[in-house]
Protein backbone atom coordinates (compact mmCIF):
# COMPACT_ATOMS: atom_id res chain seq x y z
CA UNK A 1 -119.25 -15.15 81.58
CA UNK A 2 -119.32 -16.57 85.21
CA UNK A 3 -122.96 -17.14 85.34
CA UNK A 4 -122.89 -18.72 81.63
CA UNK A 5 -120.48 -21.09 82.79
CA UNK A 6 -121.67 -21.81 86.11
CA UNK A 7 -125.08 -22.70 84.22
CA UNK A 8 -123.52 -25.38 82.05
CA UNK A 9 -122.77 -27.45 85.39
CA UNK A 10 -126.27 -28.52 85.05
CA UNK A 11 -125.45 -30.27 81.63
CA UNK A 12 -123.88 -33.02 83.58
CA UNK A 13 -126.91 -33.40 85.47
CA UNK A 14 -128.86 -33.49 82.20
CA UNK A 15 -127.27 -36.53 81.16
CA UNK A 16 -127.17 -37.97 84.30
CA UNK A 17 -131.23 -37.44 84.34
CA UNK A 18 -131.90 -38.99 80.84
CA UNK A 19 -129.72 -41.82 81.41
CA UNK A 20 -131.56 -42.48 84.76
CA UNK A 21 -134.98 -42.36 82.63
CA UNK A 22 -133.60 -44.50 79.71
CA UNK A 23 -132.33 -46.89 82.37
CA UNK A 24 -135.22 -47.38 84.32
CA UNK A 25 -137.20 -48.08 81.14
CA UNK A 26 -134.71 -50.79 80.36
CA UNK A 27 -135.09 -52.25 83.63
CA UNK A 28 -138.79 -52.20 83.32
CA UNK A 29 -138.44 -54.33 80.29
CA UNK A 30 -135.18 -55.89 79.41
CA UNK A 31 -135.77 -56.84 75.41
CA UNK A 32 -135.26 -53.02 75.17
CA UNK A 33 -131.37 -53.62 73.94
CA UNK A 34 -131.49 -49.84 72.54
CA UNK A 35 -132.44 -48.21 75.68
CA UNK A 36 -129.48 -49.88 77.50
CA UNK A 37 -126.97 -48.47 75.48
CA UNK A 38 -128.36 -45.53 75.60
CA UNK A 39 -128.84 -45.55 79.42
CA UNK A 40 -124.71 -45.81 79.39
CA UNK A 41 -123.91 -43.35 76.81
CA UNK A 42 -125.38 -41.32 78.74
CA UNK A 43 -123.86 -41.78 82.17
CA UNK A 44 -120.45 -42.01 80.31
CA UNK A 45 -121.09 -38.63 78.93
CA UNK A 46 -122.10 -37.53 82.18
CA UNK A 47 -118.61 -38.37 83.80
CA UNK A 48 -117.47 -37.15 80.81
CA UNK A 49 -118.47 -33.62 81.08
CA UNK A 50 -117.97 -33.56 84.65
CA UNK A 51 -114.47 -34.41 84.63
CA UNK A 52 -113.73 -31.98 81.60
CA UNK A 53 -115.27 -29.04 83.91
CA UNK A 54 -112.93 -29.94 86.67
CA UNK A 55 -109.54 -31.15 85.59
CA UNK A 56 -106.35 -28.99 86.14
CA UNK A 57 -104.55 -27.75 83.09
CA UNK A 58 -101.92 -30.50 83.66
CA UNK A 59 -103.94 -33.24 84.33
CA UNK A 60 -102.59 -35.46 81.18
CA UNK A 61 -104.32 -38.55 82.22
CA UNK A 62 -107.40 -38.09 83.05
CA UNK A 63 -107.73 -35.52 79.98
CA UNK A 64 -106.94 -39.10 78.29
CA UNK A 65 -109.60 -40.92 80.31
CA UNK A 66 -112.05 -37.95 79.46
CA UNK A 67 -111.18 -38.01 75.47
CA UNK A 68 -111.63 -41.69 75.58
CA UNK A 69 -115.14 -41.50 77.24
CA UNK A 70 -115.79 -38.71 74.30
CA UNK A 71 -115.38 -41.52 71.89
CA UNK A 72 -116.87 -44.02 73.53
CA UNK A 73 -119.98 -42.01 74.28
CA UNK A 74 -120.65 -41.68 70.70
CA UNK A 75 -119.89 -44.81 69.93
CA UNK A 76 -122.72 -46.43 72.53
CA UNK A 77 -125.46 -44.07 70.93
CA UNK A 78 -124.55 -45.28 67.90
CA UNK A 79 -124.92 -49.14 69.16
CA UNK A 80 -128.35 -47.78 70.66
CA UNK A 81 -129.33 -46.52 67.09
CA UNK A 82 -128.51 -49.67 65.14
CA UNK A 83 -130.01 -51.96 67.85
CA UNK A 84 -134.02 -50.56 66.78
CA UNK A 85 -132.82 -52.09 63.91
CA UNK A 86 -130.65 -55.78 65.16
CA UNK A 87 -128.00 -54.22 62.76
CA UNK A 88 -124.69 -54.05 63.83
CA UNK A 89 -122.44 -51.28 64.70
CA UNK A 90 -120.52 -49.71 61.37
CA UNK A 91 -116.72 -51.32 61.86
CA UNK A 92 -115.06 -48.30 60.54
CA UNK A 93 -117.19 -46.36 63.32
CA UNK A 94 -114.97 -48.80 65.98
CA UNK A 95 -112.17 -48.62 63.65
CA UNK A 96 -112.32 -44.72 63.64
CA UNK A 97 -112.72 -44.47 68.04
CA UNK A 98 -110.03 -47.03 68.21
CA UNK A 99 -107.95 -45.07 66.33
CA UNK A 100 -108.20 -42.15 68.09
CA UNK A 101 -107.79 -43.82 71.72
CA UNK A 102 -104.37 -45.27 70.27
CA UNK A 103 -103.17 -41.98 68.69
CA UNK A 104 -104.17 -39.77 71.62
CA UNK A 105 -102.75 -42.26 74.63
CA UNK A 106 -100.56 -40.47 77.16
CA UNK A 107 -97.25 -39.09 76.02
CA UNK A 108 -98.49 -39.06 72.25
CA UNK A 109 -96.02 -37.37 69.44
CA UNK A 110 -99.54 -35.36 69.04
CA UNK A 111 -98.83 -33.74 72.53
CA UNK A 112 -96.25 -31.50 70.89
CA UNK A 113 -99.04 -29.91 68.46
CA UNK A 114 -102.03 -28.94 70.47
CA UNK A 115 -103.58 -26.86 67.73
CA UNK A 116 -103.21 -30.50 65.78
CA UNK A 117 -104.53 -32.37 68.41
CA UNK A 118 -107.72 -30.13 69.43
CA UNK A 119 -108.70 -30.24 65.54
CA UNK A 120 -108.17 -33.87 65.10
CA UNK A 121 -110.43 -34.49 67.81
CA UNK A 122 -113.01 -32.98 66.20
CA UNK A 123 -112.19 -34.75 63.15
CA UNK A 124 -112.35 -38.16 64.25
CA UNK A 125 -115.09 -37.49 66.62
CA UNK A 126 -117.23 -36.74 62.78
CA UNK A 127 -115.47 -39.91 61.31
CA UNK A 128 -117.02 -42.33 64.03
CA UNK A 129 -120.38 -40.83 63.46
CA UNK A 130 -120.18 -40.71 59.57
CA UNK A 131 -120.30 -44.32 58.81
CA UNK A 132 -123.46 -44.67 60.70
CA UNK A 133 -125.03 -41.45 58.84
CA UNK A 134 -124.33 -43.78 55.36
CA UNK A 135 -125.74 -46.80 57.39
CA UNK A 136 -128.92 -45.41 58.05
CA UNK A 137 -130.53 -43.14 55.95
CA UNK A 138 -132.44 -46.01 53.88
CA UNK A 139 -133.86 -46.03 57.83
CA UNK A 140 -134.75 -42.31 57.65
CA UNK A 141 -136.68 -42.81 54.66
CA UNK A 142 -139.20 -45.09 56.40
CA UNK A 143 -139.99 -44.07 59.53
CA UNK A 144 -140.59 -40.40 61.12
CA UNK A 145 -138.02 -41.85 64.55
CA UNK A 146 -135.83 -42.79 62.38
CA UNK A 147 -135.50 -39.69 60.57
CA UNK A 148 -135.22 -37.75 64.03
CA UNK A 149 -132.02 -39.97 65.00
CA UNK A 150 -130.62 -39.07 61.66
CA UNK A 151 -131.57 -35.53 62.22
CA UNK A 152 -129.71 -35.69 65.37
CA UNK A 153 -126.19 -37.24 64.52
CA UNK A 154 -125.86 -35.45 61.15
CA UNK A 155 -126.40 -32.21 63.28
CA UNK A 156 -124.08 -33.69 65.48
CA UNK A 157 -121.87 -34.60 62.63
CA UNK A 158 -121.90 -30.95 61.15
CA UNK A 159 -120.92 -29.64 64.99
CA UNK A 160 -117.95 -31.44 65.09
CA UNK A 161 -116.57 -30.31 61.75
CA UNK A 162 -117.83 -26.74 62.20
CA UNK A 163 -115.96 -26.84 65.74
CA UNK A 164 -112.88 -28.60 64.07
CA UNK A 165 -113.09 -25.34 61.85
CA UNK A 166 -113.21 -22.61 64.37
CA UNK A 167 -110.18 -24.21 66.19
CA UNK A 168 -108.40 -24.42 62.29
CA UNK A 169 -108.79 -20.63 62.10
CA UNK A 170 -107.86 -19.69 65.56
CA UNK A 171 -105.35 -21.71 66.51
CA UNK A 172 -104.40 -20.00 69.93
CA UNK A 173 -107.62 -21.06 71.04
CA UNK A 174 -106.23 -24.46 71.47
CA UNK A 175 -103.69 -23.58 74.09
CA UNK A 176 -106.08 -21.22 76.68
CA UNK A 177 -107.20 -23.88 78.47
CA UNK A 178 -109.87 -22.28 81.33
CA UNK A 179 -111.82 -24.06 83.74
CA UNK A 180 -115.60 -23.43 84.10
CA UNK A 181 -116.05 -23.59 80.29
CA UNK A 182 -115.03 -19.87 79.74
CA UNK A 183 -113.10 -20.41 76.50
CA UNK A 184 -115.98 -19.30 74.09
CA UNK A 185 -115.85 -22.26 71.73
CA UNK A 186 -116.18 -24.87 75.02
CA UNK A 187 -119.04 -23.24 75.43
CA UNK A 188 -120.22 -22.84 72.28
CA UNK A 189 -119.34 -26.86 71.48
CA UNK A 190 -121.59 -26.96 75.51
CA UNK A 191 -124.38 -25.27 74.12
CA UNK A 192 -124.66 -27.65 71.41
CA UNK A 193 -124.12 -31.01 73.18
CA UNK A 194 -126.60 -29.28 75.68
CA UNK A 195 -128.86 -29.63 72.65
CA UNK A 196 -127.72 -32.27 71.57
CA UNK A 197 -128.23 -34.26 74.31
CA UNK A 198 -132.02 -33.36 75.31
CA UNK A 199 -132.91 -33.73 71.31
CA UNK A 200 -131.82 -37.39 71.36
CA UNK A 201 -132.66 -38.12 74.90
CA UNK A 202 -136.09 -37.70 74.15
CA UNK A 203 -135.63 -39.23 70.53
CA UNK A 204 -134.49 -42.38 72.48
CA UNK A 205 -137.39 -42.29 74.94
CA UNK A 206 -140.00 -42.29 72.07
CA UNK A 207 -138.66 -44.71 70.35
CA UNK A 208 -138.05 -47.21 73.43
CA UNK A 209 -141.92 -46.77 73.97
CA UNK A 210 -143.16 -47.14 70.27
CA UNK A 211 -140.92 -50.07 69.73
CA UNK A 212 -142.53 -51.25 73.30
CA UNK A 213 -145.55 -50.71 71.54
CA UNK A 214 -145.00 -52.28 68.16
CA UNK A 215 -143.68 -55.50 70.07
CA UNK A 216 -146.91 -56.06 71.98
CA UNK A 217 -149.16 -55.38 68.61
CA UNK A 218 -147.05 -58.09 67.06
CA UNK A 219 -147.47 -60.22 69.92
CA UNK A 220 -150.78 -59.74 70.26
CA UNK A 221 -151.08 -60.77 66.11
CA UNK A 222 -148.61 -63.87 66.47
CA UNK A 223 -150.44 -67.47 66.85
CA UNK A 224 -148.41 -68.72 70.40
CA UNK A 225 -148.42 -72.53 69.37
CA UNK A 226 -147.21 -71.87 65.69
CA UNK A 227 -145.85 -68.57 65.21
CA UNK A 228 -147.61 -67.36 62.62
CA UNK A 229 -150.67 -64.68 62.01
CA UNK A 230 -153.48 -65.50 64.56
CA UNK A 231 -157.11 -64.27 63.62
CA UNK A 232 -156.40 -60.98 65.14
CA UNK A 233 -153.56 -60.32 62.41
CA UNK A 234 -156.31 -61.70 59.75
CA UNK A 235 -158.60 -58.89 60.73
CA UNK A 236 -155.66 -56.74 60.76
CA UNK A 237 -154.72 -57.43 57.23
CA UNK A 238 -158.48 -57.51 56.02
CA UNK A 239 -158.09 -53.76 57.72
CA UNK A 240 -155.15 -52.67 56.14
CA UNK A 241 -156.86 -54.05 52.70
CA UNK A 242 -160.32 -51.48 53.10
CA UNK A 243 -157.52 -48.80 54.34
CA UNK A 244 -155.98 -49.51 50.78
CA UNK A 245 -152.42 -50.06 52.05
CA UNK A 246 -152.38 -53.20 50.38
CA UNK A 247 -154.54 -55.05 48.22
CA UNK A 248 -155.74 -58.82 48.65
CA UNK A 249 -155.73 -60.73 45.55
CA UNK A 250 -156.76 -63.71 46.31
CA UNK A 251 -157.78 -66.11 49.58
CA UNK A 252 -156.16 -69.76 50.04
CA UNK A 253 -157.92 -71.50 52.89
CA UNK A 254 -156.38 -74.98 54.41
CA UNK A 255 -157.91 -77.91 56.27
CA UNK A 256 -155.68 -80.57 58.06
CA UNK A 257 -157.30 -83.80 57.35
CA UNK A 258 -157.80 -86.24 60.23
CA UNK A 259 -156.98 -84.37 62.56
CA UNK A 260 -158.98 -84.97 65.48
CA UNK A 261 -157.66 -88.72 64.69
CA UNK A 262 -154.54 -87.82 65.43
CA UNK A 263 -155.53 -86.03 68.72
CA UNK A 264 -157.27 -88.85 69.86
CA UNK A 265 -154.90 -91.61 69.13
CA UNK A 266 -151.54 -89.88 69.88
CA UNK A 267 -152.80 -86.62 72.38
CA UNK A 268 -152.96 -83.17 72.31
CA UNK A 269 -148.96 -83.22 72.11
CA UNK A 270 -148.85 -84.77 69.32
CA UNK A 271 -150.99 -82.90 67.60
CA UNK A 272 -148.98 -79.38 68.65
CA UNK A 273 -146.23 -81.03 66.94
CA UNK A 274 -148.01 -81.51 64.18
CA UNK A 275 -149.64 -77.97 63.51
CA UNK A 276 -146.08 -76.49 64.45
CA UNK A 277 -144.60 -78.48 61.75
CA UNK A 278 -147.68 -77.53 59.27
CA UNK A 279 -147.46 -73.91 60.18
CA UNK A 280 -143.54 -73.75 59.07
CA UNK A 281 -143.66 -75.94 55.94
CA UNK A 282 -146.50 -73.51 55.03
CA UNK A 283 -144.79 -70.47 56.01
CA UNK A 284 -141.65 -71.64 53.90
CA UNK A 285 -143.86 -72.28 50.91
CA UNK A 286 -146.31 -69.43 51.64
CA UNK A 287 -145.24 -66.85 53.81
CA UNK A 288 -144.01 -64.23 51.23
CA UNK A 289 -146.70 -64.08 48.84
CA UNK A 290 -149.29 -62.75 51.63
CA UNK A 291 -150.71 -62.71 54.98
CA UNK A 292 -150.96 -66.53 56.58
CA UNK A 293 -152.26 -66.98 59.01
CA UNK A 294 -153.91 -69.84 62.03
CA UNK A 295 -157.33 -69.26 62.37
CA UNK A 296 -158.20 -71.67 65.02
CA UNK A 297 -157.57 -75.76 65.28
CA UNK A 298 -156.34 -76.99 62.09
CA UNK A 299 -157.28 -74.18 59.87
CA UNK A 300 -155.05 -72.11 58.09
CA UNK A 301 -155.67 -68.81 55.57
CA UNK A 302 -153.44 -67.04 53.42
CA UNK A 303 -154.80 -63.54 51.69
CA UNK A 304 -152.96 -63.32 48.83
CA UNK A 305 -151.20 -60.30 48.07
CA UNK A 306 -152.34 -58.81 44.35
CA UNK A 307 -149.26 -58.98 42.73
CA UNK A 308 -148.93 -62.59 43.21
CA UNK A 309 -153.05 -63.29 42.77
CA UNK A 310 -152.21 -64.91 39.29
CA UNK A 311 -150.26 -67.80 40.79
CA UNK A 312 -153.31 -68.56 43.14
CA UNK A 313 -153.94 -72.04 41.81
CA UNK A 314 -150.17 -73.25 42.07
CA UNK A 315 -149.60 -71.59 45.19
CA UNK A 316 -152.54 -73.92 46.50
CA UNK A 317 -151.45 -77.28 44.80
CA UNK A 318 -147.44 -76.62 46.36
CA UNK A 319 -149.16 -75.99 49.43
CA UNK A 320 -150.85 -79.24 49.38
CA UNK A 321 -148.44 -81.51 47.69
CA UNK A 322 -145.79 -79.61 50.45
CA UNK A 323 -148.06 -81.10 53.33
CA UNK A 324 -148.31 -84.34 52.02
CA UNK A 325 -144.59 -84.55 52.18
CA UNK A 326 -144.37 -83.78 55.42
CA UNK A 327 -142.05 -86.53 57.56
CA UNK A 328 -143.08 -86.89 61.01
CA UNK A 329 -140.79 -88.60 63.86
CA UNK A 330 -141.58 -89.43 67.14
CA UNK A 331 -145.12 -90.78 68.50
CA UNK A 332 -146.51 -89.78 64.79
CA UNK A 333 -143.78 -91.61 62.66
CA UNK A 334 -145.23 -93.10 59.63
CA UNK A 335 -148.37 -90.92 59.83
CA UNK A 336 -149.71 -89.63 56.69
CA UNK A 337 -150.25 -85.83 56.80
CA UNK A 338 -152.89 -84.66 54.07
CA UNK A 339 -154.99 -81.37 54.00
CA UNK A 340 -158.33 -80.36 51.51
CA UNK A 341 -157.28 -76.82 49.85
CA UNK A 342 -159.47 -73.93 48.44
CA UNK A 343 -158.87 -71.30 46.58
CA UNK A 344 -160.80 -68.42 44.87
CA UNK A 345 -159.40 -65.11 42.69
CA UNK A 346 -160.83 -61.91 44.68
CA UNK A 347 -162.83 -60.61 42.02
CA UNK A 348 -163.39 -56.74 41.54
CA UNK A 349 -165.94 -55.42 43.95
CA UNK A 350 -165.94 -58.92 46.05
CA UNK A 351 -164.92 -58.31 49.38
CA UNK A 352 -161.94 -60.59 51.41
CA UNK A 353 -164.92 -61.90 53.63
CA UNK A 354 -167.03 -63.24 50.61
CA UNK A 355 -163.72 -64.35 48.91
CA UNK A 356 -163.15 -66.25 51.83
CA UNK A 357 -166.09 -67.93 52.40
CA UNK A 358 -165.50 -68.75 48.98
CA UNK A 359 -162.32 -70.51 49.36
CA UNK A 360 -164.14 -72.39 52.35
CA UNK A 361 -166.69 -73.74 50.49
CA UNK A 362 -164.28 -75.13 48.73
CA UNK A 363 -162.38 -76.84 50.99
CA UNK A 364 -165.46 -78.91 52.44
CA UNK A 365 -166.16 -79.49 49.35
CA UNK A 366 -162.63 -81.53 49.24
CA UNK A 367 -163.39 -83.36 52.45
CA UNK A 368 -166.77 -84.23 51.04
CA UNK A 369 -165.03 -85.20 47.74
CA UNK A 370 -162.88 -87.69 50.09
CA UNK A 371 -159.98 -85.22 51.05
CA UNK A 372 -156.66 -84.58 50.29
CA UNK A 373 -157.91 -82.29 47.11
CA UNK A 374 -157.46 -79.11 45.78
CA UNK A 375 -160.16 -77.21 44.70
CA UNK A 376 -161.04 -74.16 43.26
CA UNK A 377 -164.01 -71.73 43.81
CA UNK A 378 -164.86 -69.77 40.53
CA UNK A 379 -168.08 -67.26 40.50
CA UNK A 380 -169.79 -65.06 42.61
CA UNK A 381 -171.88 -66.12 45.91
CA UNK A 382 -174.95 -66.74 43.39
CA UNK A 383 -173.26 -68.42 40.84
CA UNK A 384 -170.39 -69.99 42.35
CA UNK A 385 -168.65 -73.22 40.71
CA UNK A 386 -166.56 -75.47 42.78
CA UNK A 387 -163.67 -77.40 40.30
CA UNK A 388 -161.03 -79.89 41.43
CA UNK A 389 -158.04 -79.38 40.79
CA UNK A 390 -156.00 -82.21 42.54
């Protein structure tokens, strides 16, 4: 029994080592919000567990302090969860650890049960996780991470209660207090936070490096001047599209009119502004019936997403009639802001590329038509119709 318990020192020094890795990661790159909290759940847990294996039987505060830092540890893992996410930490979760800090304080009424209080710390320990378990599991459904974290705390979740249980049935188990985890459920409850511990240690590491990941593929797919799609998230989408995970119905392409006017009589400024302000109105108008997207200068693309391919034609006339309302301050008050649109339905077997060259056709037809028009590209490559529209 010596040697077990002399073994589960080192689970201390487990924490102690993830929260050093999860920290340093967070250093490395401070957006990572998750991997701080979970760098000081960690350490917490690691004082924690430390202090548990060498208080004195009659230590009442800092069994307090160490209760406390129970709570709070689960509490900050939780925070590290919901931060993948930007949600925010389940109240009852804080309700639940508050709770149990204020019933538990020095001198409690609870002092005078210990079989009471060694179960209810189970108890609450499964109520603070609980709330997050019914938080997240629309998360689990989507992504593989996801559905290790909620592996993790529901196992967690199911150790408390099952602990909480074993102490229910033998309740003279709560009074032998022995140092060097010898009581068999310490080190049964050990074993599993042991577990516990590495399994969402690494969970946290994984995900701190795909989200790391993810960020720099959006960044690397996010226009810098406008926010939007760049032409690296256009070939993206046209990817995803011959992957079939989503369909393109239809391609709207956009030309600013006059603008190299504006560049030349106001500067390069100016025209930022502008495109910033284009981008957003069309991203307010556009953005959540496809993929839109800045494909260089004053060009702009939007692959339509199927389900919305039959509103093609007044998608493009809101888009136009949206930039012509478009009320400029500064250097470029009084300006008038017009664009030539062009549209075509992606017919069955067309691909996006011929769809758009389509819907670009289109547009110069517009600016040869004397811009500010709407027009629509109907046929094939060999028979292909240009029609106004506007």
């Amino acid at each position: 029994m010596e040697q077990v318990a002399a073994f589960f020192f080192l689970v201390p020094m487990m924490f102690v080592l993830f929260g050093a890795a999860l920290a340093a990661v967070a250093m490395a790159d401070r957006e990572l919000v998750a991997a701080r909290w979970g760098a000081a759940a960690f350490f917490v847990a690691a004082l924690g567990v430390t202090g548990d294996a060498l208080r004195s039987p009659d230590d009442t505060l800092l069994r307090y302090i160490i209760l406390v830092s129970h709570f709070l540890v689960l509490v900050l893992m939780l925070k590290a969860f919901v931060e993948r996410h930007g949600a925010g930490l389940p109240r009852l979760s804080i309700a639940v650890a508050l709770g149990g800090a204020v019933i538990y304080a020095p001198f409690s009424p609870l002092d005078q049960w210990p079989e009471l209080r060694v179960v209810m710390v189970q108890v609450i320990a499964s109520g603070i996780l609980l709330p997050f378990l019914a938080q997240s599991v629309q998360w689990a459904r989507s992504s593989t991470i996801d559905r290790m974290i909620y592996f993790a705390v529901a196992f967690s979740f199911l150790s408390y209660l099952v602990r909480a249980g074993l102490y229910a049935g033998e309740p003279s188990a709560a009074d032998e207090y022995t140092p060097l985890f010898q009581n068999i459920y310490d080190i049964i409850f050990h074993i599993t936070t042991a577990v516990i511990g590495f399994s969402v240690g690494i969970v946290l590491l994984v995900a701190v490096g795909v989200d790391a990941l993810m960020r720099e593929a959006r960044e690397s797919e996010t226009d810098a001047l406008t926010g939007i799609g760049n032409r690296r998230a256009l070939t993206s989408a046209i990817e995803a599209d011959e992957r079939g995970e989503w369909r393109c119905g239809a391609v709207i392409a956009l030309d600013l009119d006059r603008f190299k006017e504006v560049n030349d009589r106001f500067g390069h400024a100016a025209g930022d502004t502008l495109l910033i302000e284009v981008a957003q109105t069309l991203d307010s108008v556009l953005g959540r019936f496809g993929r839109l997207c800045r494909i260089g200068g004053e060009e702009f693309i939007l692959l339509v997403d199927e389900a919305h391919a039959d509103a093609t034609e007044a998608l493009s006339t809101t888009a136009g009639k949206a930039i012509a309302s478009i009320s400029l301050g500064g250097p470029l008050e009084g300006t008038a802001t017009t664009a030539c649109v062009g549209f075509q339905r992606r017919d069955e077997g067309n691909s996006i590329a011929e769809t758009m060259n389509a819907a670009d056709r289109a547009v110069y037809r517009g600016k040869s038509d004397g811009r500010n028009k709407v027009v629509a590209a109907v046929g094939n490559a060999a028979t292909l119709e240009l029609k106004a529209v506007q």
